[in-house]
C-alpha atoms as a PDB file:
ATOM      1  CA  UNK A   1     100.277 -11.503 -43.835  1.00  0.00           C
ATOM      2  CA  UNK A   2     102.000 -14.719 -43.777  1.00  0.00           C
ATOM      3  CA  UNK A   3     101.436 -17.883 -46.371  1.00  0.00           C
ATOM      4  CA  UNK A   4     100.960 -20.711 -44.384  1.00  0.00           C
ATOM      5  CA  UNK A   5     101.782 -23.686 -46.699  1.00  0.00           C
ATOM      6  CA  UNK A   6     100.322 -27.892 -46.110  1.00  0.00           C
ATOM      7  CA  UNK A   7     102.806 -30.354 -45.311  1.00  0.00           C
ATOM      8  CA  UNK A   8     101.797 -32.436 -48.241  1.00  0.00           C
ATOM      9  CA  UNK A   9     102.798 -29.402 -50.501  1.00  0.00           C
ATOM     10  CA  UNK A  10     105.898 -28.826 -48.433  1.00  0.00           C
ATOM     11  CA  UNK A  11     107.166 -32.172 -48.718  1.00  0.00           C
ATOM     12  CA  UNK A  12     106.466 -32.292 -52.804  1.00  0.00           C
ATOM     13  CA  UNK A  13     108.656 -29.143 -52.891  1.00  0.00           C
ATOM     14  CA  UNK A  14     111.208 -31.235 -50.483  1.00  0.00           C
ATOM     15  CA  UNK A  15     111.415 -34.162 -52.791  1.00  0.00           C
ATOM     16  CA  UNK A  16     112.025 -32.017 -56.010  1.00  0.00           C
ATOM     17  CA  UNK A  17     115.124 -30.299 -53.898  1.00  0.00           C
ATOM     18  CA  UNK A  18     116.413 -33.426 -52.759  1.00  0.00           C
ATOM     19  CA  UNK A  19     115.883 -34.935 -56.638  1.00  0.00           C
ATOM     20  CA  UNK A  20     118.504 -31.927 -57.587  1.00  0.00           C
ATOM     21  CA  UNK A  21     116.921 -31.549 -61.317  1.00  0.00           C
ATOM     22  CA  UNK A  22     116.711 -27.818 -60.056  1.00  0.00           C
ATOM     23  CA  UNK A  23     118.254 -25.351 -58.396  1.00  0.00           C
ATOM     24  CA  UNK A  24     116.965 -24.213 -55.179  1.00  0.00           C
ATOM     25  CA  UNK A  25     116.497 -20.387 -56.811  1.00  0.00           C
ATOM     26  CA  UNK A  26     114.403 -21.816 -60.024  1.00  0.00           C
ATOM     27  CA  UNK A  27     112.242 -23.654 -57.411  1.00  0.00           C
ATOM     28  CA  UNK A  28     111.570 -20.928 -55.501  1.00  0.00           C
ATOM     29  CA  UNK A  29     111.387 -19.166 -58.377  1.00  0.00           C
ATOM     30  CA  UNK A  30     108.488 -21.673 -59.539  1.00  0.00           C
ATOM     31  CA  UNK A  31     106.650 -21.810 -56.328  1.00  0.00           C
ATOM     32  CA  UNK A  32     107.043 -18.074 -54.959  1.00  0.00           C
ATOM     33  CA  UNK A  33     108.952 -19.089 -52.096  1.00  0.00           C
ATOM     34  CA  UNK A  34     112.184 -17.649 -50.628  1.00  0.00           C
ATOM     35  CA  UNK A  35     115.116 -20.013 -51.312  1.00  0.00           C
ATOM     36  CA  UNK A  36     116.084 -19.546 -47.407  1.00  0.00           C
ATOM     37  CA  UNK A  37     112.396 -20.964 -46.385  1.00  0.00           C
ATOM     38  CA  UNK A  38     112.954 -23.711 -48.913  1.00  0.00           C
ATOM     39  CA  UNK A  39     116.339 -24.888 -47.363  1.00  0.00           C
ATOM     40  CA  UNK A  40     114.653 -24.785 -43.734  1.00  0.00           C
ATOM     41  CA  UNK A  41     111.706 -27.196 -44.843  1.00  0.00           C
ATOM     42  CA  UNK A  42     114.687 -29.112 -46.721  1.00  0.00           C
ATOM     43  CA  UNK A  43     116.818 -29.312 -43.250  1.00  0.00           C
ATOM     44  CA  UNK A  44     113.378 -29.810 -41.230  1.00  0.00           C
ATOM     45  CA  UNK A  45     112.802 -33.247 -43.399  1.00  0.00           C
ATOM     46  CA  UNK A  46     116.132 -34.362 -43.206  1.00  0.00           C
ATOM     47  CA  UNK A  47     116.336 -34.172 -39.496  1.00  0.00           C
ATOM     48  CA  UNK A  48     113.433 -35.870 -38.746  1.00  0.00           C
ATOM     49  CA  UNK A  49     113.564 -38.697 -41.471  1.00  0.00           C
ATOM     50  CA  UNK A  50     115.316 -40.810 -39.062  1.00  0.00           C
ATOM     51  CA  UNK A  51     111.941 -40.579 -36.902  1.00  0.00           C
ATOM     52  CA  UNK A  52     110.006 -41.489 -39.075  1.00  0.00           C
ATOM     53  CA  UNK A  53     111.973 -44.273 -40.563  1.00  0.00           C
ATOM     54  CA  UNK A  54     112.312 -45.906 -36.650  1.00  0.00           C
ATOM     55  CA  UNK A  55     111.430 -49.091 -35.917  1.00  0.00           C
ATOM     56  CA  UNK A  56     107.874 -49.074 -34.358  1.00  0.00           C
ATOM     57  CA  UNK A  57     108.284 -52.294 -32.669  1.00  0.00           C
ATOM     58  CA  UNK A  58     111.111 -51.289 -30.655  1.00  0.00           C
ATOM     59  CA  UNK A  59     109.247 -47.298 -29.636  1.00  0.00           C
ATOM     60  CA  UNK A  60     106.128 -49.423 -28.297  1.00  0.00           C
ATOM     61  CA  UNK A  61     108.536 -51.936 -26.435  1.00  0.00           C
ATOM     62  CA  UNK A  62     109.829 -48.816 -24.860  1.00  0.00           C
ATOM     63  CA  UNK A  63     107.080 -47.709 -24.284  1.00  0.00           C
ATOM     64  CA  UNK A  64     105.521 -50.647 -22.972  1.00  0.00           C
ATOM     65  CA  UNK A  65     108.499 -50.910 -20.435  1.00  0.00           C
ATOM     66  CA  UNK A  66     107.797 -47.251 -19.194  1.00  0.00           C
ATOM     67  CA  UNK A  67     104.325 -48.175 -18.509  1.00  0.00           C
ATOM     68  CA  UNK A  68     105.262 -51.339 -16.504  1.00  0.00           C
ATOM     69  CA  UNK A  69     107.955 -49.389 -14.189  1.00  0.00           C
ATOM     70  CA  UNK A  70     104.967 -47.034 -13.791  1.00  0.00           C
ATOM     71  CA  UNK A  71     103.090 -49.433 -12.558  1.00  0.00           C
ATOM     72  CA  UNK A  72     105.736 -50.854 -10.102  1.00  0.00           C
ATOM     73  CA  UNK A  73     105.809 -47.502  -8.555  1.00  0.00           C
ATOM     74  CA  UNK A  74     102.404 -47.011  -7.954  1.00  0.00           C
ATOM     75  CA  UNK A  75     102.083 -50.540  -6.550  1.00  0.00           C
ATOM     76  CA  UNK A  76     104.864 -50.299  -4.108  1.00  0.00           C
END
């Protein structure tokens, strides 16, 4: 059977890797996780940081401007 672990808890176990007080084998150790699973969740938040960091302003300006040549199409 497979764990199925909350994102809240996964990104609490995230921030103590990327802290580097531990190891990654005495938090896995600590939490009963493989140290391979802990490194994917690590690379996971990593790679999409830089999404959640973006600007909103600029996304909804896109997205605005997508809507509007959407609209131009269907009109003409």
């Amino acid at each position: 059977m497979r764990k199925s672990y909350s994102g809240e808890f996964k990104a609490k176990v995230v921030l103590e890797i990327l802290k580097e007080e531990k190891t990654i084998s005495q938090i896995a150790s600590e939490y009963g996780i493989h140290p391979n699973q802990l490194l994917k969740w690590k690379k996971e938040a990593i790679r999409s940081l830089a999404e959640v960091l973006e600007d909103g302003r600029r996304k909804s300006d896109k997205e605005k401007e997508t809507l509007k040549n959407k609209i131009q199409e269907l009109y003409a």
